[in-house]
Every structure is written in C-alpha cells, then in structure tokens.
Protein backbone atom coordinates (compact mmCIF):
# COMPACT_ATOMS: atom_id res chain seq x y z
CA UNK A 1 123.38 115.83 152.67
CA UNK A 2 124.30 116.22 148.87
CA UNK A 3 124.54 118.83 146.50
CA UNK A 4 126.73 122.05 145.67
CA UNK A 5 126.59 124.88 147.92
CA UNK A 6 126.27 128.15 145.70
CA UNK A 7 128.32 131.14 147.05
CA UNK A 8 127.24 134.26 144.85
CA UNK A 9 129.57 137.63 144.13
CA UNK A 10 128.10 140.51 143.22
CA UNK A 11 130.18 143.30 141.53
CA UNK A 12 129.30 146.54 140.61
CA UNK A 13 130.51 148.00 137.33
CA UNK A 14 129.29 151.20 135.97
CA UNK A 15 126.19 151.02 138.13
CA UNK A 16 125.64 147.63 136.59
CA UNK A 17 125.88 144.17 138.80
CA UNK A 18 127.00 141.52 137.64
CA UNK A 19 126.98 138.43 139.34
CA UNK A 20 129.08 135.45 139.77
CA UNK A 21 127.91 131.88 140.86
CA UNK A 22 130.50 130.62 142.43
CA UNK A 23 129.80 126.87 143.25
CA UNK A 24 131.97 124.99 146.12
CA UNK A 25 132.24 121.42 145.10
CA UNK A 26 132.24 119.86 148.57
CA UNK A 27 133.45 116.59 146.76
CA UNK A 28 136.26 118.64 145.77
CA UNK A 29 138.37 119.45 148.40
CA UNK A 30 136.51 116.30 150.56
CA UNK A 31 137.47 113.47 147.91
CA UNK A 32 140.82 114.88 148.54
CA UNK A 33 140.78 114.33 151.82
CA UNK A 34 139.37 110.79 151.36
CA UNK A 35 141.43 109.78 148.45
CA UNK A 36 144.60 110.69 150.83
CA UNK A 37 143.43 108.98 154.01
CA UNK A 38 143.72 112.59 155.35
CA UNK A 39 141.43 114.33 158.22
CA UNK A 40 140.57 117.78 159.19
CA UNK A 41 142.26 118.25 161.51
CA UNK A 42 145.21 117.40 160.22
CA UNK A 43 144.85 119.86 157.20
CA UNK A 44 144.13 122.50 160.08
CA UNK A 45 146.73 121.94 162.05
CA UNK A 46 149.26 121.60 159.08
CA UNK A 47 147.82 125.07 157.02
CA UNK A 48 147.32 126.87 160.50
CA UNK A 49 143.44 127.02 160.35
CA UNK A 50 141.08 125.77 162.94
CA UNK A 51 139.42 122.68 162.12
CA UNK A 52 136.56 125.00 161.66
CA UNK A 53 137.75 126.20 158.79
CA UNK A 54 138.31 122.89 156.91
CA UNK A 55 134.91 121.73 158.09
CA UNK A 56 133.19 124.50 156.19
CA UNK A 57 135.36 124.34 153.34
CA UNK A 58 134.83 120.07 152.94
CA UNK A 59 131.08 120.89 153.32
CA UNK A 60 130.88 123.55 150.87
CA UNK A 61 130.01 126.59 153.23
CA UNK A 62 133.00 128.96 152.50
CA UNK A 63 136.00 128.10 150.25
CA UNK A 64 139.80 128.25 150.83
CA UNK A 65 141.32 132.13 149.29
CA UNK A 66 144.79 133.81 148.83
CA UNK A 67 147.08 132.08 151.29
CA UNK A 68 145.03 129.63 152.30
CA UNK A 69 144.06 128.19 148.96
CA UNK A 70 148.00 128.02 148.41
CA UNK A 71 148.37 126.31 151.70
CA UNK A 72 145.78 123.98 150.98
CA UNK A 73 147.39 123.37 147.34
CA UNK A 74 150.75 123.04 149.04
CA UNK A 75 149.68 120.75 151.48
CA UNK A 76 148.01 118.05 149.38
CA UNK A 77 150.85 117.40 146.60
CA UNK A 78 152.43 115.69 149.50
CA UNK A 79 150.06 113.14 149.08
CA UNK A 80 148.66 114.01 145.40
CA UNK A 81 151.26 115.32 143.04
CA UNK A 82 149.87 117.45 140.76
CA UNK A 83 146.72 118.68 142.36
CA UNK A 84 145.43 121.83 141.35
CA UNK A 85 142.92 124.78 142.37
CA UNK A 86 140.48 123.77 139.82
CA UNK A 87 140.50 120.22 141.11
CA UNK A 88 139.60 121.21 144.62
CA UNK A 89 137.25 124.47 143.20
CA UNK A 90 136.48 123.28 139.90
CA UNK A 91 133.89 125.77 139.56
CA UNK A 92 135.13 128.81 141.58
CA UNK A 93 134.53 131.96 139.16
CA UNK A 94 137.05 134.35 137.82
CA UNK A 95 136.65 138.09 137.69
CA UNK A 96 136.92 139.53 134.24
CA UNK A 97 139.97 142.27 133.73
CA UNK A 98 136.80 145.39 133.20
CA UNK A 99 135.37 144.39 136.56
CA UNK A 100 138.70 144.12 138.39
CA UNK A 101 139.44 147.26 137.33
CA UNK A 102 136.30 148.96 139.10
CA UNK A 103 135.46 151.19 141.58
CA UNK A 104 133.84 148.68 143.59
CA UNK A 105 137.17 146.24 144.05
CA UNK A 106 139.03 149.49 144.95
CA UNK A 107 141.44 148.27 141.89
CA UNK A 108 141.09 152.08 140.00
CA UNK A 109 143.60 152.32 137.15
C-alpha cells in the first residue's frame, strides 16, 4: 500500500484557479504513531475523534485541520517534544495572502 495520497485545493481568484497539491505524508503522522508505541485509538480517544478519523488521517485520506491539527500537535509532545505540523504534514500547502483575501474564501477586505 505505499505512496502519498494527493489532496488538491482549488481557489478561485479573479476568475483564475489556482491549485494547490496538497500531499498527506501517511508516514507522517503514522511514523509518529510508531515511533511512540502509540495506536489509533488511543489518539482518538485522547483528541475526541473517532478512530475513524485517525485511520484516514495515518493512511493519507484526509488530514488533521484547525483544532484538530492542534490536538494532534498537543497530543504527541507528550511522547515527542518538539514535534511540529510540518513533521506530521510536511507537505500540506499554504494559501498565499492575494488568494486568502478572495471572494471565494469569503475573506473580502
């Protein structure tokens, strides 16, 4: 089962897209898990997500956002001081300041 999952965002800006490839490094958030003995349904159960969640997230289906993602951060530096975002969603894209700022985010200045 290897590989990166690819999770695409399109944006519109100014009736042009512009789209983000947002990879989920499985091996991310699950070499976490392994390096820290931990299992998902412990992470569920300690974040408040089902065990649902964490299975998609390990295997690169969806990845963890807002509260969760903090959770999730929160969580591991138990186990793994120092952990970051990146290091769980090295690749996760970020939305330049012209496209947050666009109709289609509802962010209007």
């Amino acid at each position: 089962m290897g590989g990166l999952q690819h999770f695409v965002l399109d944006i519109a800006v100014e009736h042009t897209y512009i789209r983000f490839n947002m990879q989920a490094k499985p091996n991310g958030i699950a070499a976490a898990l392994k390096r820290n003995r931990l299992q998902q349904k412990e992470i569920a159960g300690a974040i408040n997500v089902t065990r649902g969640t964490v299975f998609a997230w390990v295997h690169g289906k969806s990845v963890p956002t807002g509260t969760n993602l903090v959770r999730l951060v929160a969580y591991l530096q138990q186990f793994e001081p120092g952990i970051t975002e990146r290091e769980l969603l090295p690749n996760a894209g970020v939305v330049p300041a012209a496209a947050a700022d666009s109709p289609a985010t509802g962010n209007v200045a």
